[in-house]
Protein backbone atom coordinates (compact mmCIF):
# COMPACT_ATOMS: atom_id res chain seq x y z
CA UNK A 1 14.65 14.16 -51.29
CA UNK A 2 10.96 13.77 -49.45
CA UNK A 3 8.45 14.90 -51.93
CA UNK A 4 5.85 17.48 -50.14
CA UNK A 5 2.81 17.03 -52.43
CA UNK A 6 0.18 19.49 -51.85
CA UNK A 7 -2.72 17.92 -49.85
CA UNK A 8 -6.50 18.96 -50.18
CA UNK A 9 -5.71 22.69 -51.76
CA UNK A 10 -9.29 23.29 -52.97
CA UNK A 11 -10.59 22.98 -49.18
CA UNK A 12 -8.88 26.33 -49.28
CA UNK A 13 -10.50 28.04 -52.44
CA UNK A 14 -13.73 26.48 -50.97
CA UNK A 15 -13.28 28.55 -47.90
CA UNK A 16 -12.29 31.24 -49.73
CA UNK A 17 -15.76 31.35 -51.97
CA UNK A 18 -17.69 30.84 -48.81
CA UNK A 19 -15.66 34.21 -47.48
CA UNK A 20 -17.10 35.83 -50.60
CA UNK A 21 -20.65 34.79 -50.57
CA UNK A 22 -20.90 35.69 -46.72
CA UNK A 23 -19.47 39.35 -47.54
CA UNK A 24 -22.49 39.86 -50.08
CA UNK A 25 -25.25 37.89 -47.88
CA UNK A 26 -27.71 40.13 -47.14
CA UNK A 27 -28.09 41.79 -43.85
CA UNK A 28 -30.62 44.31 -42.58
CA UNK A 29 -29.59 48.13 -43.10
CA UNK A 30 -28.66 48.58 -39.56
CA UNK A 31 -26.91 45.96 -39.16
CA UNK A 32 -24.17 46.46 -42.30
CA UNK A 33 -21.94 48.44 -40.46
CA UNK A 34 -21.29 45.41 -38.10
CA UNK A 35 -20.58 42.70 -41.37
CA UNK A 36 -17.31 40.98 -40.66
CA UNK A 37 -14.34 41.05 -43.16
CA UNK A 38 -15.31 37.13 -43.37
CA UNK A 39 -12.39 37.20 -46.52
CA UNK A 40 -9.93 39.19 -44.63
CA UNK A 41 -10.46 36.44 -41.71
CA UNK A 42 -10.05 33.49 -43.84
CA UNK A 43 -7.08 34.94 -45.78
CA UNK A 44 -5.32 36.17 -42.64
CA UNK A 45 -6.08 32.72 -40.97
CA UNK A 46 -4.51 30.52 -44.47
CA UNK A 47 -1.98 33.70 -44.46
CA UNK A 48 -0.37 32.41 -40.97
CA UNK A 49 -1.08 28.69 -41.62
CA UNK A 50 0.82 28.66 -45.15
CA UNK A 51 2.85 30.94 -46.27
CA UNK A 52 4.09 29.39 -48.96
CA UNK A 53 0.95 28.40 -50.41
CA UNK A 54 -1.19 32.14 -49.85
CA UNK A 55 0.34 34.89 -50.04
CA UNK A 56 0.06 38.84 -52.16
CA UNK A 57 -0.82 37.57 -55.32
CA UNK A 58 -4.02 35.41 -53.82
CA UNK A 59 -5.03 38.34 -51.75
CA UNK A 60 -4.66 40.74 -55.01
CA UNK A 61 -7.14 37.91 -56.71
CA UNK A 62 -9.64 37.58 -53.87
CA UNK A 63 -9.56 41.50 -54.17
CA UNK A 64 -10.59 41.90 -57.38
CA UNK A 65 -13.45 39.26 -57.50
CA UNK A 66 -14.53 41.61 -53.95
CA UNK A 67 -14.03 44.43 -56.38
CA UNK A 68 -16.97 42.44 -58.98
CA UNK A 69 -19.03 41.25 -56.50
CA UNK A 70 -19.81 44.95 -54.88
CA UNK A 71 -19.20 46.63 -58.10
CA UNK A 72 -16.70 49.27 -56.58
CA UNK A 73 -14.02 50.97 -57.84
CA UNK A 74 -11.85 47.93 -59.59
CA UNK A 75 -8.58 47.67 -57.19
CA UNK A 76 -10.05 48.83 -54.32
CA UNK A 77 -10.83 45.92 -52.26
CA UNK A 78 -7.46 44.27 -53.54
CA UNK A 79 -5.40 47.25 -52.36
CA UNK A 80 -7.21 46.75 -49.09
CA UNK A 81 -6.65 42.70 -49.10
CA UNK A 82 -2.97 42.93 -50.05
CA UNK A 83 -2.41 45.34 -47.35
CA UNK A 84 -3.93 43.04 -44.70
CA UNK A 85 -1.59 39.69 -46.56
CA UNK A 86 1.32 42.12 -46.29
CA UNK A 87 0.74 42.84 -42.43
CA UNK A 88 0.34 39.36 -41.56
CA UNK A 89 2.87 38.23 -43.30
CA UNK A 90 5.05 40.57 -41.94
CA UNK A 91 4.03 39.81 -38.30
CA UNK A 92 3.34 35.92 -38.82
CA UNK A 93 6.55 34.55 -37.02
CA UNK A 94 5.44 37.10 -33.78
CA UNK A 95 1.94 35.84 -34.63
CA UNK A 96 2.31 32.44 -34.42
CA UNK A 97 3.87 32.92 -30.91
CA UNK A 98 1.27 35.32 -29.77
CA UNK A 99 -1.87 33.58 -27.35
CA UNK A 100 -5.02 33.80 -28.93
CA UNK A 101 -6.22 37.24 -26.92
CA UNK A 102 -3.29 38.96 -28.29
CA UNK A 103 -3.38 37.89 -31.78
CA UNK A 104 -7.01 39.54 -31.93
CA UNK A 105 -5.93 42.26 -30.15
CA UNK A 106 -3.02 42.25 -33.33
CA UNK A 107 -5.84 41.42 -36.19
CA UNK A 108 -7.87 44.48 -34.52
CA UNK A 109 -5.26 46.98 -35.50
CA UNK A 110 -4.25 45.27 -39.47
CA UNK A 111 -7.96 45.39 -39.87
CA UNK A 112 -8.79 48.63 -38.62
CA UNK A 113 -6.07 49.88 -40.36
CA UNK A 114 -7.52 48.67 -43.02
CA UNK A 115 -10.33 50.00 -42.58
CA UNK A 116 -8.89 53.10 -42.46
CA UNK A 117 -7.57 53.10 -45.96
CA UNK A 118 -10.82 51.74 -47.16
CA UNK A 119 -12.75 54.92 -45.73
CA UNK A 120 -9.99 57.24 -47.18
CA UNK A 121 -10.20 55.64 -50.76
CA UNK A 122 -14.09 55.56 -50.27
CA UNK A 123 -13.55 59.52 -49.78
CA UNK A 124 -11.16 60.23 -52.21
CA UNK A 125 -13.70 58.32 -54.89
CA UNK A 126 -17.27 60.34 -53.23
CA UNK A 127 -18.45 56.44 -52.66
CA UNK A 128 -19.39 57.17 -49.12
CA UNK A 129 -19.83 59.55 -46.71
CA UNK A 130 -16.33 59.68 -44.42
CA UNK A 131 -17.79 58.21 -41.25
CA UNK A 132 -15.89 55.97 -38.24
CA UNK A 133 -18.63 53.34 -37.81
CA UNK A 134 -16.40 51.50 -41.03
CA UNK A 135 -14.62 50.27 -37.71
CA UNK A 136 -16.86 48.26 -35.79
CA UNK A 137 -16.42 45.74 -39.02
CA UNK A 138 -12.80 45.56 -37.58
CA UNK A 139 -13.89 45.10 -33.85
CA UNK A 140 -16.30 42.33 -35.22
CA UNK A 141 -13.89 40.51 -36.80
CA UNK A 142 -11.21 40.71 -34.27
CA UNK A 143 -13.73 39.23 -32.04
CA UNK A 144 -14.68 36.27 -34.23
CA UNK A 145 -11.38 35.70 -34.82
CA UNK A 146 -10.98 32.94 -32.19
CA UNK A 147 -13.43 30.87 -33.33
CA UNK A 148 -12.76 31.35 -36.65
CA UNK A 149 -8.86 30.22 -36.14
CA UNK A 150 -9.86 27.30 -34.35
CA UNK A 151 -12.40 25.89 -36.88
CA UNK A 152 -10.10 26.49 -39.75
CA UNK A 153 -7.28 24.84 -37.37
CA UNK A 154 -8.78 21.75 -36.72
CA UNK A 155 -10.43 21.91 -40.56
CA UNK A 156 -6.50 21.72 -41.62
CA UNK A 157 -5.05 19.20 -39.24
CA UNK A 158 -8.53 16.81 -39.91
CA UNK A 159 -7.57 16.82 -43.86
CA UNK A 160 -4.19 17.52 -43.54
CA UNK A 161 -4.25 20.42 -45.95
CA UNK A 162 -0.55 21.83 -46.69
């Protein structure tokens, strides 16, 4: 039996706390409406590339700390997380398969859906106002997501993380 060690896991975390401090970086007021879901990126992206190594519970995690670091309603941001891991996860072996154009076009609709259930929790709580413009986060990230898969591909085949 070939032993399958685990190979440079904490590049992962790393990119995971990078996801985190670029979701609180600050931006000008006009402009926060635009932010990318950099942690919903990076967790869809290591969602696809290892299943058996990301997965709920890590989403549910990443959640929470979201959760500390905007100071929301504890759960919210993991609900929203998990959702996305669940989605992928569900759609990886289609995903996988999928060009690059169509897997944003895929990432578009988990994260707007997303989105959707963040601006419906954000309503049911009297957070925010109910407004639509939570979406352009969504078409943002869809958009980065090309570059964002191929940097964290050729990240994992340079280090060989599995």
């Amino acid at each position: 039996m070939v032993s399958t060690r685990s190979r440079n896991g904490w590049v992962v975390w790393l990119t995971f706390a990078l996801g985190l401090l670029l979701s609180v970086s600050p931006l000008p007021q006009f402009m926060e409406v635009f932010r990318p879901m950099w942690l919903a990126l990076l967790l869809a992206f290591w969602t696809l590339a290892l299943p058996h190594k990301v997965g709920m519970t890590t989403a549910f995690v990443l959640g929470l700390a979201e959760d500390v670091l905007y100071g929301t309603l504890l759960g919210q941001n993991a609900l929203v997380l998990t959702l996305i891991t669940f989605l992928v996860l569900t759609l990886q072996q289609r995903l996988r398969m999928f060009p690059m154009w169509q897997q944003s076009l895929v990432i578009l609709v988990v994260f707007g859906l997303a989105q959707l259930v963040q601006l419906w929790l954000s309503a049911l709580t009297g957070n925010r106002l109910p407004t639509l413009a939570l979406i352009w986060s969504a078409v943002i990230s869809a958009l980065l997501w090309p570059w964002i898969s191929f940097a964290l591909r050729g990240l994992r085949l340079r280090l060989s993380i599995n």
